[in-house]
Structures are given as structure tokens and as C-alpha cells.
Protein backbone atom coordinates (compact mmCIF):
# COMPACT_ATOMS: atom_id res chain seq x y z
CA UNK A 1 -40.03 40.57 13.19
CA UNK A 2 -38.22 38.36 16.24
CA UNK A 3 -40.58 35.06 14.82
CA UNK A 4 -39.20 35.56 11.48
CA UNK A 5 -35.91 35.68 12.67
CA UNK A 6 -36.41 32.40 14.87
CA UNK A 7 -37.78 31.03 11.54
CA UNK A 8 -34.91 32.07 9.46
CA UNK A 9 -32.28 30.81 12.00
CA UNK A 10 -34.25 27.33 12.43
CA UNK A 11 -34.22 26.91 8.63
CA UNK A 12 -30.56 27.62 8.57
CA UNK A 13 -29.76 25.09 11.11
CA UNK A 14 -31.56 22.62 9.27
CA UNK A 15 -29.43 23.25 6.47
CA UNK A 16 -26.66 23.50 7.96
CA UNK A 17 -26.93 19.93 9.94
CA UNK A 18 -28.28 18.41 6.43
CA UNK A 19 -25.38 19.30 4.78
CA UNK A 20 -22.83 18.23 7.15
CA UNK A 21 -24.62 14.85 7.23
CA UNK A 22 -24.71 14.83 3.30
CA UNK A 23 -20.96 16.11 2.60
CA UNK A 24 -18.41 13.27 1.39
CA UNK A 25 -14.75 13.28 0.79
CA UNK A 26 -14.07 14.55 -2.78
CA UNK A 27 -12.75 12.08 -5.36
CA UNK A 28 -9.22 14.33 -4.96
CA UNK A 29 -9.33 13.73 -1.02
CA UNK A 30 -10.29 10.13 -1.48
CA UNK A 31 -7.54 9.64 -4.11
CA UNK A 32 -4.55 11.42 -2.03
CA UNK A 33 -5.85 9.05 1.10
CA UNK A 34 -5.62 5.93 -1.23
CA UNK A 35 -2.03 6.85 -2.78
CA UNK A 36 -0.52 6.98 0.54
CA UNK A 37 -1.71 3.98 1.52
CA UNK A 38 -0.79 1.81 -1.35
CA UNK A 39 2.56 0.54 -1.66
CA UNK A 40 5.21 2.47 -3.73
CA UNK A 41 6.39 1.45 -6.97
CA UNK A 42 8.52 3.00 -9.31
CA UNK A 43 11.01 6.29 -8.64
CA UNK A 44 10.35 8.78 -5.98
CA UNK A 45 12.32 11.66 -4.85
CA UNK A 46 12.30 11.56 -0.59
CA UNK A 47 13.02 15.51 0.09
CA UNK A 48 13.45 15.91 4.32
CA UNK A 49 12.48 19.25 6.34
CA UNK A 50 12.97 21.67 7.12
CA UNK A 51 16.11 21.26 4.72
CA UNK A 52 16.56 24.68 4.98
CA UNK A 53 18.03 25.80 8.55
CA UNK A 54 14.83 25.14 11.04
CA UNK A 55 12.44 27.13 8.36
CA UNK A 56 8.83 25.66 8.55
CA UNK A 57 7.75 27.11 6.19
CA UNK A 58 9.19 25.74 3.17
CA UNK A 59 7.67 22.30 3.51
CA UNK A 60 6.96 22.03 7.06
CA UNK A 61 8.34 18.79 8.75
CA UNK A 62 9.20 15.37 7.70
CA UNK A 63 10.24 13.38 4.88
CA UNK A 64 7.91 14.20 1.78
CA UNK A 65 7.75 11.65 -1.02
CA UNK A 66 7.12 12.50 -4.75
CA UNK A 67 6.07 10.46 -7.81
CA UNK A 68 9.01 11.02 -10.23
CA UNK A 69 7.06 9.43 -13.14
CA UNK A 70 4.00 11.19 -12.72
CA UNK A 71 4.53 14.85 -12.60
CA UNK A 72 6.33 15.03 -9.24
CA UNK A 73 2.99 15.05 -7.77
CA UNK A 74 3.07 14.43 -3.88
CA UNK A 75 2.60 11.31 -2.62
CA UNK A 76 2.68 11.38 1.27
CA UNK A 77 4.34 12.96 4.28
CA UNK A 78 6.12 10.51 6.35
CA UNK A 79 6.60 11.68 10.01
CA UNK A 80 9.55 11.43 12.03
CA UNK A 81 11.16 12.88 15.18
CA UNK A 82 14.09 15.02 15.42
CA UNK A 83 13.69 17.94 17.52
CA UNK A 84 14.85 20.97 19.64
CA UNK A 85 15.39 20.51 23.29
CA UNK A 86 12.58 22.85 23.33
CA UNK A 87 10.10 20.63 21.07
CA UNK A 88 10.23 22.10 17.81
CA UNK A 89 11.46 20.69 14.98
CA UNK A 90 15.52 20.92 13.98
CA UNK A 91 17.34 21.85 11.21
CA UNK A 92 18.15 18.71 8.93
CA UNK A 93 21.65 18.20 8.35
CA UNK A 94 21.78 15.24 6.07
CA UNK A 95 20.03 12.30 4.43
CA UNK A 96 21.25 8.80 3.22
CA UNK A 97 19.98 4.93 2.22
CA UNK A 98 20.39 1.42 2.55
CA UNK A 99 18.71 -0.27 -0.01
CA UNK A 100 19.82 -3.66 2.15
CA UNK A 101 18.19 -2.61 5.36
CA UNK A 102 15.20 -1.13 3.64
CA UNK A 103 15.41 2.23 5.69
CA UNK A 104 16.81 5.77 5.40
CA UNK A 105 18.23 8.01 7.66
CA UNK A 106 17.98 11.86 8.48
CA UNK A 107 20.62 13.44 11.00
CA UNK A 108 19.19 16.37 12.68
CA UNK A 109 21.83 18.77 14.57
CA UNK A 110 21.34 16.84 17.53
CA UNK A 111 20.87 13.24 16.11
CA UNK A 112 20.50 10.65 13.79
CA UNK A 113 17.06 9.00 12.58
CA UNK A 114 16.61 5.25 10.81
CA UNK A 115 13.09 5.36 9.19
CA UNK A 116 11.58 2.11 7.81
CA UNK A 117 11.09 2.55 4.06
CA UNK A 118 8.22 -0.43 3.76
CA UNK A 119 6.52 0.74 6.82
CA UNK A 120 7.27 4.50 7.15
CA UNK A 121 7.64 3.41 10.56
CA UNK A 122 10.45 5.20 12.96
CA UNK A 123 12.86 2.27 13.77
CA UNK A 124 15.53 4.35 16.10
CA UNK A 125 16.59 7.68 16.95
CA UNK A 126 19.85 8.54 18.11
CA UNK A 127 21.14 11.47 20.43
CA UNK A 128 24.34 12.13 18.73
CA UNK A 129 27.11 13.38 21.25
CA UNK A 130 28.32 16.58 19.87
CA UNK A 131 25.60 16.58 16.86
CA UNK A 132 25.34 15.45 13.27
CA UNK A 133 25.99 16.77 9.65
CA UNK A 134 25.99 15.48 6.57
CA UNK A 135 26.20 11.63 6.40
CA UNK A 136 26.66 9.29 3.40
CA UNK A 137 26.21 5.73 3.75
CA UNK A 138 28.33 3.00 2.12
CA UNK A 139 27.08 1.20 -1.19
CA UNK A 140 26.83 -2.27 0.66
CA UNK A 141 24.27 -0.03 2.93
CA UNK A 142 26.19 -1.52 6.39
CA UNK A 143 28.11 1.22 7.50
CA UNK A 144 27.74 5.12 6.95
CA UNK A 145 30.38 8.16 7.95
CA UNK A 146 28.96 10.83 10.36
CA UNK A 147 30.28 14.03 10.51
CA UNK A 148 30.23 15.09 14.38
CA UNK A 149 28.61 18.86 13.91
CA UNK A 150 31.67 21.24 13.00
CA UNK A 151 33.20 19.52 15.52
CA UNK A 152 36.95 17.56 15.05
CA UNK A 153 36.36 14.20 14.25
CA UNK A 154 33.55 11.83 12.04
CA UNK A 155 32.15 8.90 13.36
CA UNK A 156 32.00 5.59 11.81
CA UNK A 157 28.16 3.91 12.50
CA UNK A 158 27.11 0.70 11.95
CA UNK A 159 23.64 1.11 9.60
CA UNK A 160 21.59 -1.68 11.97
CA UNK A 161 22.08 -0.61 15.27
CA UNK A 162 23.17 3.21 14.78
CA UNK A 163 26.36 1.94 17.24
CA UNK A 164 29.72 3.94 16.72
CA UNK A 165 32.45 1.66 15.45
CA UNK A 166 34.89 4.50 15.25
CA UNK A 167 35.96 7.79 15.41
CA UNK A 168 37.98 9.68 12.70
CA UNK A 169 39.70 13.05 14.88
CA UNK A 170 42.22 15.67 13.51
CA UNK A 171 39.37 17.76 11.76
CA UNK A 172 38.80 21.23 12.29
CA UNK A 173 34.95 21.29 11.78
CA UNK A 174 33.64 17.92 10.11
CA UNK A 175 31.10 18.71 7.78
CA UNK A 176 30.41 17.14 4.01
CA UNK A 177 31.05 13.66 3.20
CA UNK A 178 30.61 11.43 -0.26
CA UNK A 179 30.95 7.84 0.20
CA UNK A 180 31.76 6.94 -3.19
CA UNK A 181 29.95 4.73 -5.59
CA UNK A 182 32.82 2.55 -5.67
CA UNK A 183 33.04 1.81 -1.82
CA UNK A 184 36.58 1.81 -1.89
CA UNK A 185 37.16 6.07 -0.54
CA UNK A 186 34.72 8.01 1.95
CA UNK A 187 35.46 11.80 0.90
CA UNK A 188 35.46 14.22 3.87
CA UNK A 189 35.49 18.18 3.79
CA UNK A 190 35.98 20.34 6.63
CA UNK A 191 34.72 23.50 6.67
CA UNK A 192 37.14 25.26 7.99
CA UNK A 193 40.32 23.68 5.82
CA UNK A 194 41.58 24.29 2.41
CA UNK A 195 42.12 20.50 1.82
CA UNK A 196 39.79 17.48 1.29
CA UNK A 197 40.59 14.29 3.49
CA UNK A 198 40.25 10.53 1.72
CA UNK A 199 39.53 7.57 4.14
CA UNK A 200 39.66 3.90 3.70
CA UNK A 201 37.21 2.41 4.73
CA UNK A 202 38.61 -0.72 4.75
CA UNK A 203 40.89 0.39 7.99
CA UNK A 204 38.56 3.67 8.89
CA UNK A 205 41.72 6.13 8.64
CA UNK A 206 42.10 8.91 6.95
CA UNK A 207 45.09 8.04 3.53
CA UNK A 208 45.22 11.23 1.14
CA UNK A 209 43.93 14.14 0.83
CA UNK A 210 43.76 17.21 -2.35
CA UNK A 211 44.58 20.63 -2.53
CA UNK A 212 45.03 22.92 -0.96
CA UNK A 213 42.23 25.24 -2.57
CA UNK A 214 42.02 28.76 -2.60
CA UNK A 215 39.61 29.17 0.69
CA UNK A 216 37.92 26.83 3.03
CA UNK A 217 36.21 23.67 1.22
CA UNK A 218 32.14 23.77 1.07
CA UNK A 219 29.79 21.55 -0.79
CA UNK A 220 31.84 19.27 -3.56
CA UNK A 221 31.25 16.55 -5.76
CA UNK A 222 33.58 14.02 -8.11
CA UNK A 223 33.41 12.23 -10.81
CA UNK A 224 32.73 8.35 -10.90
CA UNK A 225 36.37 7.15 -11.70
CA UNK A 226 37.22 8.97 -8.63
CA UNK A 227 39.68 11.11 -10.67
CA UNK A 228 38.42 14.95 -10.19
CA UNK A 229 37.05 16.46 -7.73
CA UNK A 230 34.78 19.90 -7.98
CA UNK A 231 34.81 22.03 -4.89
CA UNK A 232 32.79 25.50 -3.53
CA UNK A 233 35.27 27.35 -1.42
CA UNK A 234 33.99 30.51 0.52
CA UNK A 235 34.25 33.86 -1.37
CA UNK A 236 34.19 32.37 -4.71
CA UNK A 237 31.27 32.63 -7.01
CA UNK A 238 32.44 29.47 -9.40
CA UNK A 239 34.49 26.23 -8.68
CA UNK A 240 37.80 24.46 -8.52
CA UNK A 241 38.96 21.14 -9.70
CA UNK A 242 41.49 18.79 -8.20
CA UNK A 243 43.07 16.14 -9.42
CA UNK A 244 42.52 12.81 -7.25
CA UNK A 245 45.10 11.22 -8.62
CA UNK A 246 47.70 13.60 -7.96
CA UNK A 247 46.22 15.40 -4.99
CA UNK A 248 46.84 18.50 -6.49
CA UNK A 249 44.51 21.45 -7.88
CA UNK A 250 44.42 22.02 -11.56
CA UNK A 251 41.85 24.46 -12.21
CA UNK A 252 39.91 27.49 -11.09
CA UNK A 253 36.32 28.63 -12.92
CA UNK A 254 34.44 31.80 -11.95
CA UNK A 255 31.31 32.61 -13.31
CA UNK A 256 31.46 35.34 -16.24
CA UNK A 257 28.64 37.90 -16.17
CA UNK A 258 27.47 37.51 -12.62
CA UNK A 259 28.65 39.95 -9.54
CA UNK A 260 29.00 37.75 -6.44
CA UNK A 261 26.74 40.12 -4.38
CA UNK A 262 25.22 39.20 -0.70
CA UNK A 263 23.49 35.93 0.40
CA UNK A 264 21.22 35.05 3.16
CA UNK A 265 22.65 31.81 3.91
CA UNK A 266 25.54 29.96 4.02
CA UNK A 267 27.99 32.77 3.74
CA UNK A 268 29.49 31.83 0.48
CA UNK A 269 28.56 32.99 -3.00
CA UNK A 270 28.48 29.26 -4.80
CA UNK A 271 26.74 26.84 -2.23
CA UNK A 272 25.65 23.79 -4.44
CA UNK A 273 27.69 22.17 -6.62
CA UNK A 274 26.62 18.83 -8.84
CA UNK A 275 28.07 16.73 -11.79
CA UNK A 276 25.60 15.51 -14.05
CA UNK A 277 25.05 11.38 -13.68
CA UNK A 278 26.63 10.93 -17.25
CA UNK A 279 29.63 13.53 -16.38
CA UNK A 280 28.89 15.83 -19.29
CA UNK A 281 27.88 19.03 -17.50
CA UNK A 282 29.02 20.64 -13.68
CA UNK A 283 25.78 22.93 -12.31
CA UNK A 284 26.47 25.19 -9.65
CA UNK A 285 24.21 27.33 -7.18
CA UNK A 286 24.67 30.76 -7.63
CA UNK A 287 23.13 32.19 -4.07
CA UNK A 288 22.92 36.07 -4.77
CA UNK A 289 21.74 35.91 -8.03
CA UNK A 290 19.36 33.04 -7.58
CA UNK A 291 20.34 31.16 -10.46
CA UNK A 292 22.01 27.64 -11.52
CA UNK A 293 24.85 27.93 -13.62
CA UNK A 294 25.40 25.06 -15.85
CA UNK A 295 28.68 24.80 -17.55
CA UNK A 296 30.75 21.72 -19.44
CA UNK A 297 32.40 18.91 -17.74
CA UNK A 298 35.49 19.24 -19.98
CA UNK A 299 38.46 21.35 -19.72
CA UNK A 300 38.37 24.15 -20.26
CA UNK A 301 34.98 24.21 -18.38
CA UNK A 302 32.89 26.17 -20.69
CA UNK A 303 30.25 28.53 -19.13
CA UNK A 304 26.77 26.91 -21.08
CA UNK A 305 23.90 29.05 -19.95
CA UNK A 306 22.30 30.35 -16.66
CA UNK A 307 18.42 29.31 -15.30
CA UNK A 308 16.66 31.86 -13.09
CA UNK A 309 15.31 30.15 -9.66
CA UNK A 310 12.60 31.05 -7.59
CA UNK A 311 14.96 31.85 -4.56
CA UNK A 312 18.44 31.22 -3.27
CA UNK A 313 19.82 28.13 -3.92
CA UNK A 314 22.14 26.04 -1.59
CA UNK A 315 22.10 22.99 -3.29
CA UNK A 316 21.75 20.79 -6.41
CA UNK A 317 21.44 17.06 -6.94
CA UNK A 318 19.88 14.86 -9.68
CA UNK A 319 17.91 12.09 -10.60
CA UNK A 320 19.97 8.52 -11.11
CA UNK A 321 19.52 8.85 -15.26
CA UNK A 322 20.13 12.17 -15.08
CA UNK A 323 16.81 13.31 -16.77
CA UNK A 324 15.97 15.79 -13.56
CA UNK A 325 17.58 18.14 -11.74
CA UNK A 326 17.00 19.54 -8.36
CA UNK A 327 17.79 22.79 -7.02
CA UNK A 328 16.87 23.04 -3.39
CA UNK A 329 14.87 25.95 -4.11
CA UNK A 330 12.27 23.84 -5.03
CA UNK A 331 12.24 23.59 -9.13
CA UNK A 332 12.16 20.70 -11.12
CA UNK A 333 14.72 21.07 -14.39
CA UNK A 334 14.55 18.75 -16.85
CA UNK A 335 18.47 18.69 -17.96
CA UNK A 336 18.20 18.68 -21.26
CA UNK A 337 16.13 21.19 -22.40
CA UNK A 338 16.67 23.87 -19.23
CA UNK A 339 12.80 23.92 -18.88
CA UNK A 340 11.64 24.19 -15.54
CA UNK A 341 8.85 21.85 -15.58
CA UNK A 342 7.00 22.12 -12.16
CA UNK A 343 7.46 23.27 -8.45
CA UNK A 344 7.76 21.19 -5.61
CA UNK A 345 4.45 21.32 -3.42
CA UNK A 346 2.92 19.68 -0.20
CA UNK A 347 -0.26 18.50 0.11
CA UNK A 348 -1.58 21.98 0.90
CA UNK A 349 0.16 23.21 -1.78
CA UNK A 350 2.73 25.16 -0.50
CA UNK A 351 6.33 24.92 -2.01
CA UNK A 352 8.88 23.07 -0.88
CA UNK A 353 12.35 23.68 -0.49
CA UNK A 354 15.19 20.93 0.79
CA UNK A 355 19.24 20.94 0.50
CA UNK A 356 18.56 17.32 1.54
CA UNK A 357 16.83 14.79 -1.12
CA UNK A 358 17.54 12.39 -3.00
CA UNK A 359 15.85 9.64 -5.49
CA UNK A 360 14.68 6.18 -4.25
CA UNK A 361 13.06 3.16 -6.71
CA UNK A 362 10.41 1.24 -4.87
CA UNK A 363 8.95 -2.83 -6.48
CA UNK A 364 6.27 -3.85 -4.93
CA UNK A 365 6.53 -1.55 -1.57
CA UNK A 366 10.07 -2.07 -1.31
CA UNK A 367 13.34 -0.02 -2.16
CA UNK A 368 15.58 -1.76 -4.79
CA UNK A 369 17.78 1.55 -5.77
CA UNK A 370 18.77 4.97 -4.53
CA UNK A 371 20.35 7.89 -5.78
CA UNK A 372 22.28 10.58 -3.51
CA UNK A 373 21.37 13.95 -2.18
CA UNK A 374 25.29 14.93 -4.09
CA UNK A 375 25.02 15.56 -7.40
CA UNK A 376 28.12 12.96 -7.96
CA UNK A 377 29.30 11.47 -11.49
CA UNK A 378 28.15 7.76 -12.46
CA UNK A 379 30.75 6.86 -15.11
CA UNK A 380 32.37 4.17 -14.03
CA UNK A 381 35.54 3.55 -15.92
């Protein structure tokens, strides 16, 4: 009985060894290897984590790239730094692009993060004093705005070096900024005010402002004239619109047939709001229900229809033509027909959620175009 057991085990080692000598990568392996090593061309959507609070498990860490034009499938994970004091990796507050200096750039609560877009390579990282949030970086890619974390001031930062050039004070907890497309405004909401400031960049001061709204200013968006701007404010489930021109508010829009109800982040019932890149429809995060509310872009704001999501959303942004739209809770939408057409995964399959992505275009391994992790309007007038 003990020899045929001897005999049995020897057999089974033999197999064993054979086929560990035999196996081979499979054709999907050997494909996902090859894709990440050949350079990128055509439109990807970068998506950073965790992008929601510290949570691992909705992508795990760094900056995950997607083919736009082929399914969303993933592409690659690009690692990067940013961490705790105690090692692990931080919540990220923010990312941006310069299409000029081939790189984009993640701020972390404690820093900010230049990442070569040809190489994937980590150029610098930046200990922030006081922390980061939400950045934006100007069109000509040279300079961005960098909200200190809820702290009183932003800091202007040159886009090579990662040098301050300035500092912005008189806030009460710096938080959300749009650069807009125009480069002539940087658009700055504190989270703890009822108005939004307006900076020149030209001089780096602060030179208008709108509202006030009806509670504190959260995520917001406006329109590519620079004429409206679409605000969350806490305890609202719905928007308001101000008039940049003016300075003034003009409008308030709650969602009909919805309860506000509880949410597990953020602490306001609409966290998320986006204007479509051709300024025909406003789609806002609905937290407690766990739905996107998409409604018209013309007074009087018409309520258009509702799309479930597969958890809370706390964000929404969009492709540059406007054909996708992405919820942070990990869907892709196509606009037009509501459809949700796939789920974001890693390459282990698991889904991925991020309040901070955004679309770049890559020719021939290098960025030529990027979109913005706001959902903000593209008509130009």
C-alpha cells in the first residue's frame, strides 16, 4: 500500500514539473503585456486612485488608462507615488494636463505629482505645505491653480518645476477650481462660502465673484462663453445658475420625484454636476438615490429623464465630443441614447470607480489633446 503511494506521488511530481515547464503565457496575457508596451494612439480616458477617499478597493492605486475607441477596455496601470506618512496610498484630490509639457499631474492630500505621459515615468513629486485639492491647469499648459487643502488661500505653480509663483489668501477653505477654456478667468469655490471667486490670471488676483447661493458652493461647472455658471450647494438635491455676467443668481432647479435621503460621502445630496461639451443638457449626481439626473441646458431647465447607477455618485465628466459620459461610479453612458454601455474594470477585473478622470488623445506615443475631469461647456461664442 505505502509503494503505491510512493508511486502515485512520484508520478504526480512528474506531472506536475512537466507541466510547469510546458505552460506558456496565454494569447490574452501576451496581448495585455504587448498593449502596454506599445505606444498610445488615439483617445484614452486616464482615471487616478483611489478617486474615491483612500478606498482601495475601487481600482486600487495609480493612474489607469482606457482605450476610448475600443470598448473602454484597459490598457495599463501607470504607477505613481503619493502616499500617507504611514506608507499607504492617499486619497486623490485632483487631476490635470499639459499637452505642452507632455505630463499630467495628480495632487494627493499631501502633494502634488508630474507624471511623464510618453514615458509613464514619475518626473517630480511635491510635498505641498498645507496639502492639495483640486487643481486645473491653464490651456497654454504653463501654469496651474492649487487649491491649498480647505485651507485659506490657492497657490499659483509653475507646470515645469512645480515652484509656487503665488499665493491667492482670503478663502475660507479652497477647494474646486476650473481654469477656463478661454484662459482668460481661473474659477475658484470655497467650500465653506456661498459665493464663487474669479481670478485673472493675467495679475493672479482674485476680480469678481457670483452669488451668493443658497448654501455653501460644491462641485460646479459653466458654460464655454463664460456666461452661466451651474453650482451644487450643500442640502440641495438639484442646482443653481448664476449669471457671470452680472454676478448674480438667476435660477434654482430641484429634482422632481426624488427624496434627498442620506449619503455616505460628501455630505451633500447633489455632488457632481456637468454640462454636456455641446451645452445642450446639465447631468447631475444624485448621491442617495444613486442615479444621474439629466435635464436641459435651457431655461427653464427641464427635468429629461433619470439613469440608475451602480453606486453613489460624486461626480460626472465627459468625453471632449461629448459622445461619453462618466459617472464616477464607474459606468460608461453613451449620451445620446442613456444606454449604459460597459463598466469600468482593472486588469483583474474589478470595477473601478474615480471622481478624478479625464480624456487624453495620444499620435504616435504622444499627447496632442485633453479633456477635463469638469464636465464644462465647449461652445465657444
Amino acid at each position: 500500500m505505502k509503494n503505491g503511494i510512493r508511486i502515485f506521488a512520484a508520478l504526480l511530481s512528474v506531472a506536475v514539473i512537466a507541466f510547469i515547464i510546458s505552460w506558456k503565457p496565454s494569447p490574452k496575457t501576451k496581448s495585455a503585456v504587448n498593449v502596454a508596451a506599445t505606444p498610445l494612439n488615439g483617445r484614452y480616458l486616464f482615471a487616478a486612485v483611489p478617486g474615491v477617499r483612500d478606498y482601495l478597493g475601487y481600482g486600487g492605486h495609480g493612474l489607469l488608462v482606457f482605450d476610448i475607441d475600443h470598448g473602454h477596455q484597459f490598457v495599463k496601470r501607470i504607477p505613481f507615488k503619493g502616499l500617507h506618512p504611514n506608507g499607504q496610498p492617499s486619497n486623490i484630490k485632483g487631476i490635470g494636463v499639459s499637452i505642452p509639457l507632455h505630463s499630467v499631474y495628480v495632487t494627493t492630500l499631501e502633494g502634488l505629482q508630474r507624471i511623464d505621459l510618453v514615458t509613464g515615468k514619475l518626473i517630480w513629486e511635491k510635498q505641498i505645505p498645507d496639502g492639495c485639492d483640486r487643481l486645473s491647469v491653464a490651456p497654454d499648459g504653463k501654469t496651474m491653480y492649487l487649491p491649498s487643502l480647505e485651507s485659506h488661500y490657492w497657490n499659483v505653480v509653475d507646470c515645469e518645476t512645480g515652484n509656487i509663483i503665488k499665493r491667492l489668501d482670503g478663502f475660507n477653505a479652497s477647494h474646486n477650481t476650473i481654469y477656463a477654456l478661454s484662459g482668460k478667468h481661473v474659477y475658484l469655490a470655497d467650500l465653506k462660502n456661498t459665493m464663487v471667486k474669479i481670478a485673472d490670471p493675467k495679475t493672479n488676483t482674485v476680480t469678481a465673484e457670483v452669488g451668493p447661493f443658497i448654501n455653501f458652493v460644491r462641485p460646479f461647472t459653466i458654460n464655454g462663453s463664460e456666461t452661466r455658471i451651474f453650482v451644487n450647494c450643500n442640502d440641495l438635491l438639484g442646482f443653481e445658475v448664476g449669471d457671470l455676467t452680472t454676478g448674480k443668481k438667476i435660477k434654482q432647479v430641484v429634482v422632481e420625484g426624488w427624496d434627498k435621503g442620506s449619503v455616505r460621502r460628501h455630505g451633500c445630496p447633489s455632488h457632481g454636476i456637468g454640462l454636456t461639451p455641446d451645452e445642450k443638457e446639465i447631468w447631475l449626481s444624485d448621491g442617495a438615490n444613486m442615479r444621474m439626473h439629466v435635464f436641459s441646458a435651457v431655461e427653464p431647465y427641464q427635468q429629461l429623464t433619470t439613469i440608475p447607477l451602480q453606486d453613489m455618485p460624486g461626480w460626472i465628466t465627459f468625453t471632449i465630443d461629448g459622445k461619453y459620459a462618466y459617472p464616477s461610479s464607474g459606468e460608461v453612458i453613451d449620451v445620446k441614447t442613456r444606454k449604459v454601455l460597459t463598466i469600468l474594470k482593472d486588469e483583474n477585473y474589478n470595477s473601478v470607480e474615480s471622481e478624478k478622470l479625464l480624456e487624453i488623445d495620444f499620435k504616435d506615443g504622444k499627447p496632442v489633446k485633453a479633456g477635463d475631469q469638469f464636465g464644462v461647456g465647449r461652445v465657444m461664442r
